[in-house]
Protein backbone atom coordinates (compact mmCIF):
# COMPACT_ATOMS: atom_id res chain seq x y z
CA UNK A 1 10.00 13.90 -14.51
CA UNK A 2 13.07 11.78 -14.13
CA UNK A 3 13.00 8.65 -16.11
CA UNK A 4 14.89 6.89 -12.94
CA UNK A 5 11.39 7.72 -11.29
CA UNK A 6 9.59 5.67 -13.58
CA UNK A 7 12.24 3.03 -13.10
CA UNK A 8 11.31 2.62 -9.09
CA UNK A 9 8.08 2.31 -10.28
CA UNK A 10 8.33 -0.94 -12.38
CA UNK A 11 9.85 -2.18 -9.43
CA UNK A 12 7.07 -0.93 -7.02
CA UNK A 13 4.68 -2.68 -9.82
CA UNK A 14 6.81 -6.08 -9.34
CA UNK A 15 6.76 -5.77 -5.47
CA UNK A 16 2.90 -4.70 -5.32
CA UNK A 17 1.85 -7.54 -8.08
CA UNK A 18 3.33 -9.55 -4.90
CA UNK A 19 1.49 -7.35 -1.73
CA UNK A 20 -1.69 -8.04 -3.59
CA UNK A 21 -1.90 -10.95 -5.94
CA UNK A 22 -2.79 -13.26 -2.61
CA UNK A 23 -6.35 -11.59 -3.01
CA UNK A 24 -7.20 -13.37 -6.09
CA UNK A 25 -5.90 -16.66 -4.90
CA UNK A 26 -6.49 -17.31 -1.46
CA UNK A 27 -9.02 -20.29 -2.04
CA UNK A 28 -6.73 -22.26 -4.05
CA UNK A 29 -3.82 -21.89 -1.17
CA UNK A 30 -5.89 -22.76 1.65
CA UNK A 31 -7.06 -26.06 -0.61
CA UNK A 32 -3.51 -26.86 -1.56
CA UNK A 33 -1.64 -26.46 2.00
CA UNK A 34 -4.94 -27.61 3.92
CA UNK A 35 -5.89 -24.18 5.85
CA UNK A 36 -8.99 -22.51 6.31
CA UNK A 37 -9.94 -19.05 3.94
CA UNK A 38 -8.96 -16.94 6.88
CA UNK A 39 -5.38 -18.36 7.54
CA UNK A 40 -4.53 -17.56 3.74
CA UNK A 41 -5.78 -14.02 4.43
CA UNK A 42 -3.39 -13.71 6.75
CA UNK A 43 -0.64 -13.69 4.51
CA UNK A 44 -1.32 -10.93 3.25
CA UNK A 45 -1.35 -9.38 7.11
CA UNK A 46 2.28 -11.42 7.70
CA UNK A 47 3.30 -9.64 4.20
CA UNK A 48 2.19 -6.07 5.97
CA UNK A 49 3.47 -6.86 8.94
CA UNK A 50 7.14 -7.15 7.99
CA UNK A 51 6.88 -3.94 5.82
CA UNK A 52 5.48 -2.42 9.30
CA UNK A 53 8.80 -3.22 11.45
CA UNK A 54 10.61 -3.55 7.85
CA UNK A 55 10.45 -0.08 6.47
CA UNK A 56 12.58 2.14 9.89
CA UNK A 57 14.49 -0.65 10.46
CA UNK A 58 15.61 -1.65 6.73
CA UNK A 59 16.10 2.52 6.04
CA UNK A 60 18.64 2.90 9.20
CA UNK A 61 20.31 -0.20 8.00
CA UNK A 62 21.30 1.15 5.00
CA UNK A 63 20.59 4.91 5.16
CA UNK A 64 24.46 5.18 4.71
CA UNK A 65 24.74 3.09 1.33
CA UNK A 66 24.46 4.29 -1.67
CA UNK A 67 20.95 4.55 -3.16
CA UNK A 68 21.38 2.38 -5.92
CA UNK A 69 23.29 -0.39 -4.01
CA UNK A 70 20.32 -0.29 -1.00
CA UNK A 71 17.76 -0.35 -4.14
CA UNK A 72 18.89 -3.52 -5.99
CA UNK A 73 20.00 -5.38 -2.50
CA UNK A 74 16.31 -4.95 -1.79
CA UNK A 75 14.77 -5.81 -5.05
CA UNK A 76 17.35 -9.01 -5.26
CA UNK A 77 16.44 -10.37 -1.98
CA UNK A 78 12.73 -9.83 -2.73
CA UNK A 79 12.97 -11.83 -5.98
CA UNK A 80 14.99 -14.95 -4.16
CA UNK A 81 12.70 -15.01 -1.82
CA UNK A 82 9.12 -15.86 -4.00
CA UNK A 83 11.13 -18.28 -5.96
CA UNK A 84 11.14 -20.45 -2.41
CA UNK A 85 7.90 -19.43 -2.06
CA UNK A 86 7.04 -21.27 -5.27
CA UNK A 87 8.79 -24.15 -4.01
CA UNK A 88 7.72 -24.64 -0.98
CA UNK A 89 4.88 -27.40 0.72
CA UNK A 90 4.90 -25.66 3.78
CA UNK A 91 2.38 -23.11 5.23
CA UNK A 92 4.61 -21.84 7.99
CA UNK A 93 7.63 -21.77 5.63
CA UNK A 94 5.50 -19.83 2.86
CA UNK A 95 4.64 -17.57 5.96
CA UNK A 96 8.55 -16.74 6.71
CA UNK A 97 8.90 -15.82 3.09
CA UNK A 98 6.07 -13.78 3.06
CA UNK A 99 7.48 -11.44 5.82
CA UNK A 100 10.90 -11.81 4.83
CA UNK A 101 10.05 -10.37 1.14
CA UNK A 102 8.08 -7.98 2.90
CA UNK A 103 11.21 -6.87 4.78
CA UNK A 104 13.60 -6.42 1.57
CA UNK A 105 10.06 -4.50 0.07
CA UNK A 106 9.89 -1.94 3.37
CA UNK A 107 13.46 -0.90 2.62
CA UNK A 108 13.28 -1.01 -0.88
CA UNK A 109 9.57 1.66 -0.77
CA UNK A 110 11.81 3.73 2.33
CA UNK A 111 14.56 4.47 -0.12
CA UNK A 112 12.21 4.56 -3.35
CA UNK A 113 10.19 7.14 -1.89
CA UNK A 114 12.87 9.88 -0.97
CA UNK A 115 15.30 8.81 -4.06
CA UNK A 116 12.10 9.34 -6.01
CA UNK A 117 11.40 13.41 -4.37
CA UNK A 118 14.89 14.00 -3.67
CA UNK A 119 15.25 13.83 -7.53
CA UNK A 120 12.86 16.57 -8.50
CA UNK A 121 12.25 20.37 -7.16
CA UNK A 122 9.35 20.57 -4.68
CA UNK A 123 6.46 22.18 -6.81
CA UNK A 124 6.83 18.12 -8.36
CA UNK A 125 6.91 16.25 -5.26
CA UNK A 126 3.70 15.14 -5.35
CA UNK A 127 3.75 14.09 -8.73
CA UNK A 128 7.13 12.06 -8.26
CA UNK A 129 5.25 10.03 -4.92
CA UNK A 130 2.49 9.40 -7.17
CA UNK A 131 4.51 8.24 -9.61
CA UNK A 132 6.45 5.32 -7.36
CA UNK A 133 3.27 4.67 -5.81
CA UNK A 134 1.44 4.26 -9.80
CA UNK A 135 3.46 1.33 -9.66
CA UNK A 136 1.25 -0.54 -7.28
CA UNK A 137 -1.97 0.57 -9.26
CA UNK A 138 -0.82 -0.35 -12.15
CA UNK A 139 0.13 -3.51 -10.34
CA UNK A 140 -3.82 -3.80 -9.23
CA UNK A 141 -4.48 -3.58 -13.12
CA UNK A 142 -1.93 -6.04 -14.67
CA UNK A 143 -0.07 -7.65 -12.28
CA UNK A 144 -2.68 -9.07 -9.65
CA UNK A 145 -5.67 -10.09 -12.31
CA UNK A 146 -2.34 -11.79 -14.07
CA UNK A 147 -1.40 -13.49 -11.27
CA UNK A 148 -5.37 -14.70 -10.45
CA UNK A 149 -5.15 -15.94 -14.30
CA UNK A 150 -1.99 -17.71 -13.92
CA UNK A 151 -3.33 -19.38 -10.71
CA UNK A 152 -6.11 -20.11 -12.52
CA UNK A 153 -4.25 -22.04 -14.82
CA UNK A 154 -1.48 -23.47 -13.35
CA UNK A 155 -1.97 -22.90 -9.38
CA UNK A 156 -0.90 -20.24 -7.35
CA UNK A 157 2.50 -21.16 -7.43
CA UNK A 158 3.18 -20.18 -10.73
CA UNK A 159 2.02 -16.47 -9.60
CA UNK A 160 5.31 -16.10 -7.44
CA UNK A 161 7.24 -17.60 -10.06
CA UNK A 162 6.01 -14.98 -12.19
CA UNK A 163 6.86 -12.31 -9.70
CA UNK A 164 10.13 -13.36 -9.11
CA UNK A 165 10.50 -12.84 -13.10
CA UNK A 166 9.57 -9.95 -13.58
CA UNK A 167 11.71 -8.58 -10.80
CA UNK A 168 14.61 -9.28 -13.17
CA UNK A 169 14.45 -6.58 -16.14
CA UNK A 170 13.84 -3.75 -13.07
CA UNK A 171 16.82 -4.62 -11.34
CA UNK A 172 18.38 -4.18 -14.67
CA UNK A 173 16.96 -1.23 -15.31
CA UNK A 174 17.59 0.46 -11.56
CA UNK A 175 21.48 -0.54 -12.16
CA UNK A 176 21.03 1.24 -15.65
CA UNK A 177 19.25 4.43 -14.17
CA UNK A 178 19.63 5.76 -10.42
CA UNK A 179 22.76 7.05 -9.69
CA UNK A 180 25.21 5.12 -7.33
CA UNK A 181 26.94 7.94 -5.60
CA UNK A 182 26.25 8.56 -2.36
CA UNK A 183 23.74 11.35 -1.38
CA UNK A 184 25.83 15.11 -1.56
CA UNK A 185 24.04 16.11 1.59
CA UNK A 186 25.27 15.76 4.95
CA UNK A 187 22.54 13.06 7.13
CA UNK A 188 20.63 14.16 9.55
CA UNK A 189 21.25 12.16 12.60
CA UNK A 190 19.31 9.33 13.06
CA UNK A 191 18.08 10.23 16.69
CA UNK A 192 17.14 13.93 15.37
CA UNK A 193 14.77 11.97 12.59
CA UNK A 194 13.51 9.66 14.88
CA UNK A 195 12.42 12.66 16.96
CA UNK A 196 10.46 13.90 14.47
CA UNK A 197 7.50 10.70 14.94
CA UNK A 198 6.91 12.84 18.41
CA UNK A 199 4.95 15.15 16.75
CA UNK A 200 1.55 15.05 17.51
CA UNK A 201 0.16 16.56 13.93
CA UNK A 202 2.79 13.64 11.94
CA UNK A 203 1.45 10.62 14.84
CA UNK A 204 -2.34 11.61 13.71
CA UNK A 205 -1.45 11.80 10.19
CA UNK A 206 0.20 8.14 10.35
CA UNK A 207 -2.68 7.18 12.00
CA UNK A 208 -5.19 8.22 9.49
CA UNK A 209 -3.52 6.76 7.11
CA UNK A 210 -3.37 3.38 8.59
CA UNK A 211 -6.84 3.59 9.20
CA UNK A 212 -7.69 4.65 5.77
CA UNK A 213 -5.70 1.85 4.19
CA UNK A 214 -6.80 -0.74 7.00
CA UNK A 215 -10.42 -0.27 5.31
CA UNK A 216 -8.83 -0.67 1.53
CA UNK A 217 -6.95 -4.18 2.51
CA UNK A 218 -10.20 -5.08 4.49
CA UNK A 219 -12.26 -5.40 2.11
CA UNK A 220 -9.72 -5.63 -1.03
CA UNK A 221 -8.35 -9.18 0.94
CA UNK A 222 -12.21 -11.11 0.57
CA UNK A 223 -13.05 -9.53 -3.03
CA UNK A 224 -12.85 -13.38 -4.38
CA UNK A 225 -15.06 -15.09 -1.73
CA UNK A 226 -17.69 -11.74 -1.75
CA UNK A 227 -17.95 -11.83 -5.72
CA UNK A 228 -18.30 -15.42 -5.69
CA UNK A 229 -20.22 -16.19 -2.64
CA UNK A 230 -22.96 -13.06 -2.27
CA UNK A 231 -22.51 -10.97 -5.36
CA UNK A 232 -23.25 -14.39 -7.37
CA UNK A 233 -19.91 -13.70 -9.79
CA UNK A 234 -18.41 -16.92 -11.41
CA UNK A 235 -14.57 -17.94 -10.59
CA UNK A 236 -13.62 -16.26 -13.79
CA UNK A 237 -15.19 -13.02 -13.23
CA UNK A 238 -12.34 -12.39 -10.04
CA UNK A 239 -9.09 -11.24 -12.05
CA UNK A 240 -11.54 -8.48 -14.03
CA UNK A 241 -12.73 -7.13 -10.66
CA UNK A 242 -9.11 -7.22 -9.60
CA UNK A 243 -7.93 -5.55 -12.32
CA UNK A 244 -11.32 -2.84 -11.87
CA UNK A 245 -10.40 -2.10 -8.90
CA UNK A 246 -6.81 -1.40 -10.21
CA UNK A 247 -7.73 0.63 -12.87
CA UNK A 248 -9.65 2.64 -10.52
CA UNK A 249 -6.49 3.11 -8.36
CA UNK A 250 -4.23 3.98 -10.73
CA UNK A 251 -6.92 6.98 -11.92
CA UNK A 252 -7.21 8.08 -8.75
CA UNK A 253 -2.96 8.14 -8.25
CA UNK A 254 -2.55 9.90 -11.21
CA UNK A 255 -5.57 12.52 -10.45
CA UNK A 256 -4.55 13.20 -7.12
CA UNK A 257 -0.61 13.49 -8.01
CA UNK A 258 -1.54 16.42 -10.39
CA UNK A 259 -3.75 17.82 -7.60
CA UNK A 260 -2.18 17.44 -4.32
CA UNK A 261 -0.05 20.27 -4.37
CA UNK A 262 -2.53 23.13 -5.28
CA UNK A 263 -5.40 21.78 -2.68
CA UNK A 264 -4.19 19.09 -0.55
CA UNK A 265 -6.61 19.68 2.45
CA UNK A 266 -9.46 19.90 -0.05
CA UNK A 267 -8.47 16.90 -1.82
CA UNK A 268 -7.40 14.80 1.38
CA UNK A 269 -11.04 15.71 3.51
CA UNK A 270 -12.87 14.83 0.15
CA UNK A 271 -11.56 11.69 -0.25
CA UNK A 272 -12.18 10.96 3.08
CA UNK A 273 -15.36 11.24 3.47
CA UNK A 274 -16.36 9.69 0.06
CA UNK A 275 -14.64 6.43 1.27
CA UNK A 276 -16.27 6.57 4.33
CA UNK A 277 -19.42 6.84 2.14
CA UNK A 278 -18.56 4.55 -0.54
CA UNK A 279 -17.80 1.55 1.52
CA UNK A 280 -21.08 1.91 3.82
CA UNK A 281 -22.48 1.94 0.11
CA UNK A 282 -20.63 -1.17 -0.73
CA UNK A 283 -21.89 -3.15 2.11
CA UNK A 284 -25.33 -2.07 1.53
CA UNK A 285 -25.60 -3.33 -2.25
CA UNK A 286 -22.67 -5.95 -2.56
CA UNK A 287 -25.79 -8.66 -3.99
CA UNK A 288 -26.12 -6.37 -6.97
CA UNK A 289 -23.47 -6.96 -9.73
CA UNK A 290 -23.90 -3.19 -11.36
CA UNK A 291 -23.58 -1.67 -7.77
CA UNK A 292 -20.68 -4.18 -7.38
CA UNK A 293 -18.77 -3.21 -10.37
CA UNK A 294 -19.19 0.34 -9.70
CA UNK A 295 -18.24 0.50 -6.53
CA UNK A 296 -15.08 -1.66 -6.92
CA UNK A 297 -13.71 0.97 -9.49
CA UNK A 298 -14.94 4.37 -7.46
CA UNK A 299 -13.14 2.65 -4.19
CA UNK A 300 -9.92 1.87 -5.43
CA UNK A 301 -9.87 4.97 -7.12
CA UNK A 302 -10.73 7.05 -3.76
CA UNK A 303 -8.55 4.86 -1.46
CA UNK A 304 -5.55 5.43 -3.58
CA UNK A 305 -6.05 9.35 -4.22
CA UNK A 306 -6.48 9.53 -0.61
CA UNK A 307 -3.77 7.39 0.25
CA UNK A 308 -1.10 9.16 -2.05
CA UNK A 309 -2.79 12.55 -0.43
CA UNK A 310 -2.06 11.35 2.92
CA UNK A 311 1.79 10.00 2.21
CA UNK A 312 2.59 13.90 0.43
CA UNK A 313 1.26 14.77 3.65
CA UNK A 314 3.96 13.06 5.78
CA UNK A 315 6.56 14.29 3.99
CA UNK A 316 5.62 17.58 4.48
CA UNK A 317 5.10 17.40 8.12
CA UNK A 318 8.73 15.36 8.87
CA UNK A 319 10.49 17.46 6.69
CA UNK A 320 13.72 17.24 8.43
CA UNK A 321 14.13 13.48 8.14
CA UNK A 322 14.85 12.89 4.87
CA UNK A 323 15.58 9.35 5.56
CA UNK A 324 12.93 8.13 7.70
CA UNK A 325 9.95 9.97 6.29
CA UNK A 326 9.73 7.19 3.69
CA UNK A 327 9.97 4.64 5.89
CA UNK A 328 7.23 6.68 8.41
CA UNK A 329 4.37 6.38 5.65
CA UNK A 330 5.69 3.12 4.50
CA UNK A 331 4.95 1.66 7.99
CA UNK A 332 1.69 3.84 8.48
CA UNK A 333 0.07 2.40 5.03
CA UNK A 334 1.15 -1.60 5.93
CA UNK A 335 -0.73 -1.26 9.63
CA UNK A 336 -3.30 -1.15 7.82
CA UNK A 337 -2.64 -3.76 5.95
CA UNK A 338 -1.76 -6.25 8.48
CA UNK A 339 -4.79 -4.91 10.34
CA UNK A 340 -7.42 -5.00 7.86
CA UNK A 341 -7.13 -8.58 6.36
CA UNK A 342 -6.91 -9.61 10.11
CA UNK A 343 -10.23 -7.63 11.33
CA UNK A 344 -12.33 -9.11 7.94
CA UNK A 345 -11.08 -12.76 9.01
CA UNK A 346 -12.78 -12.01 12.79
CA UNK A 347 -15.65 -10.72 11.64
CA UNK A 348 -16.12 -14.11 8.76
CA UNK A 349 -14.92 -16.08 11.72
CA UNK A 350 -17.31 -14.99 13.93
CA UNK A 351 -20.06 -15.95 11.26
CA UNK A 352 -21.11 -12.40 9.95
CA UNK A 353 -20.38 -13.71 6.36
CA UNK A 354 -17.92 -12.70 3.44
CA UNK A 355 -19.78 -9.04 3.30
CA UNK A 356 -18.76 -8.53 6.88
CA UNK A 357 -15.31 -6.95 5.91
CA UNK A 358 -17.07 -4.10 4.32
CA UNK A 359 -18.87 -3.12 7.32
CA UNK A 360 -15.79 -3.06 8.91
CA UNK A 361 -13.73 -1.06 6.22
CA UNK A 362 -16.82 1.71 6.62
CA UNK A 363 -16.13 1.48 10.69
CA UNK A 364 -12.46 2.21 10.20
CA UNK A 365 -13.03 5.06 7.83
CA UNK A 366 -15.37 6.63 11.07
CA UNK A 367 -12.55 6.53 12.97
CA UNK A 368 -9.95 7.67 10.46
CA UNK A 369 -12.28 10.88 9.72
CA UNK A 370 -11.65 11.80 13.55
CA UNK A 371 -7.86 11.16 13.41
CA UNK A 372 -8.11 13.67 10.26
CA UNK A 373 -10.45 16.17 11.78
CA UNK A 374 -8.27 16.28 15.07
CA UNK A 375 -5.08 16.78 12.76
CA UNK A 376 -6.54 19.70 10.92
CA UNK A 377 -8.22 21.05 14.23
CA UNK A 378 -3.64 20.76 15.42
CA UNK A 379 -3.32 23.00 12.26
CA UNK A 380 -5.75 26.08 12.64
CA UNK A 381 -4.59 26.20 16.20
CA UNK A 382 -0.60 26.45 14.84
CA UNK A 383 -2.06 28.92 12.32
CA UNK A 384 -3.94 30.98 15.02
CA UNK A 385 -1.28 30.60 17.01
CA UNK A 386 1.38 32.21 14.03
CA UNK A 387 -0.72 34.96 13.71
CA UNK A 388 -0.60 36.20 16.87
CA UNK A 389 -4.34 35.18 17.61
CA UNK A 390 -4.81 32.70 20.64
CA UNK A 391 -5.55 29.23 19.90
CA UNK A 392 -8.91 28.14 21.51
């Protein structure tokens, strides 16, 4: 594997300590800028909404720039942006900065993605997504417990100070490692890619993953009100869950990147229905600290298999946009997670308590096992169809 690989992913790891570090620290910003528990969830949904209209519109805007160049204009913006963050008294300007560094993060994971397969032969493919998307695990392990520490500590302001520091050394070493030449291929117009999200198998296949990740940021958004307020966890307990839940992603990334290739419609149906399983679970037994504990590692690690599973997946199916396919499961996974913070804050709202989002993460994975089931049902028929047998 490319050691440039690894390089997007210490940048991915800066950028997801970011996406997810608002978990861990959500009470202290709703005490400190005088909003409700809900209102700093969504945050996290402005954050995933900007990568949602960030990630097509941020790879046409640079899809003729130089990889490098695109990569560190990103990653610089990004950085600038959480040191305003940090400064700022305002809830509605912490909100803009939230969306605009989710913006410069959309194109920076568009570009990430293909730099990161178009660098490797496609037996490794698999391997190299997992790879850039290990960064955000690994994020979940250090990064976000780190951040719930510093907060802690010092309030959540020194968090995006801290993010906005470590985004240094991997701008240094992007400039150091990915080559700045210009792609040797000629691009594939940008209304022939665009095109390609007609397809009803690739439209499913976004869908599912939305869903799938929709139930992940659901749940993931509340973990610091449900440990504290019904699984009976003290304040300090929060950045160890985090960084559980992190650990468990990053095994499950690294599993399914060695796996994907060899059975992916195995591996993606398994996962699947073990999340759908696992969260129902969840609900069921969030009072008990064992079941809790478990069940925070065993989720993160199935959501992120999956996930990864379902991203190979894309690229597979829009094979002929190179440029866009990134930016097509880019968008897919942050629907979900502007939805799912959003659907756990109507359901506390509403008064069905800090266990609520769980329920709701186990409804979405229902629906995301039909999306799947009606994608793989589009398969056989193509296959049927191939082999000269009618599809029924």
């Amino acid at each position: 594997m490319p050691f440039a690989v690894y390089a997007l992913g210490l940048a991915v790891f800066a950028q997801g300590t970011s996406e997810f570090m608002l978990s861990g620290l959500v009470s202290d910003i709703a005490a400190d800028l005088h909003v409700s528990i809900p209102a700093a969830g969504l945050l996290t949904s402005a954050f995933a909404i900007g990568m949602v209209v960030g990630a097509p519109l941020m790879a046409l805007f640079s899809r003729n720039w130089p990889r490098r160049r695109a990569l560190l204009f990103f990653l610089c913006v990004f950085s600038a942006v959480h040191v305003i963050g940090a400064l700022t008294p305002s809830y509605g300007v912490l909100l803009a900065t939230r969306v605009v560094g989710a913006l410069a993060n959309a194109g920076f994971w568009a570009v990430a993605l293909v730099t990161a397969v178009s660098m490797v032969g496609p037996e490794a493919r698999a391997r190299a997504t997992s790879v850039v998307v290990g960064g955000v695990t690994i994020a979940c392990v250090a990064g976000v417990p780190a951040g719930a520490a510093l907060g802690g500590h010092w309030g959540w302001r020194s968090a995006f100070w801290a993010v906005a520091l470590v985004s240094v050394p991997a701008v240094v070493v992007i400039a150091r490692t990915i080559p700045g030449a210009r792609p040797k291929s000629t691009p594939v117009p940008a209304r022939d890619e665009l095109g390609a999200l007609a397809r009803p198998r690739l439209l499913l296949t976004l869908l599912t993953s939305a869903l799938v990740q929709g139930a992940t940021f659901c749940a993931f958004s509340y973990f610091e009100p449900l440990a504290t307020h019904v699984t009976g966890f003290g304040a300090a307990w929060v950045p160890a869950l985090l960084a559980l839940f992190g650990l468990g992603s990053f095994v499950g990334v690294t599993v399914a990147g060695r796996i994907i290739d060899a059975r992916p419609v195995a591996l993606t149906t398994a996962g699947l229905l073990s999340l759908s399983v696992g969260w129902t679970g969840f609900a069921l037994t969030a009072g008990s600290p064992f079941a809790t504990v478990a069940l925070v590692f065993v989720q993160g690690m199935l959501a992120f298999g999956t996930g990864t599973a379902l991203i190979s997946w894309v690229f597979r199916l829009a094979a002929d946009a190179p440029t866009l396919s990134g930016s097509f499961a880019t968008s897919a996974f942050n629907v979900g997670g502007a939805l799912g913070p959003w659907f756990g804050g109507l359901a506390i709202d509403a008064g069905f308590g800090f266990r609520s989002p769980l329920w709701v993460s186990a409804l979405l994975m229902v629906l995301a096992l039909g999306t799947a089931g009606a994608s793989l049902g589009m398969r056989r028929a193509t296959d049927r169809t191939r082999d000269g047998i009618p599809a029924i």
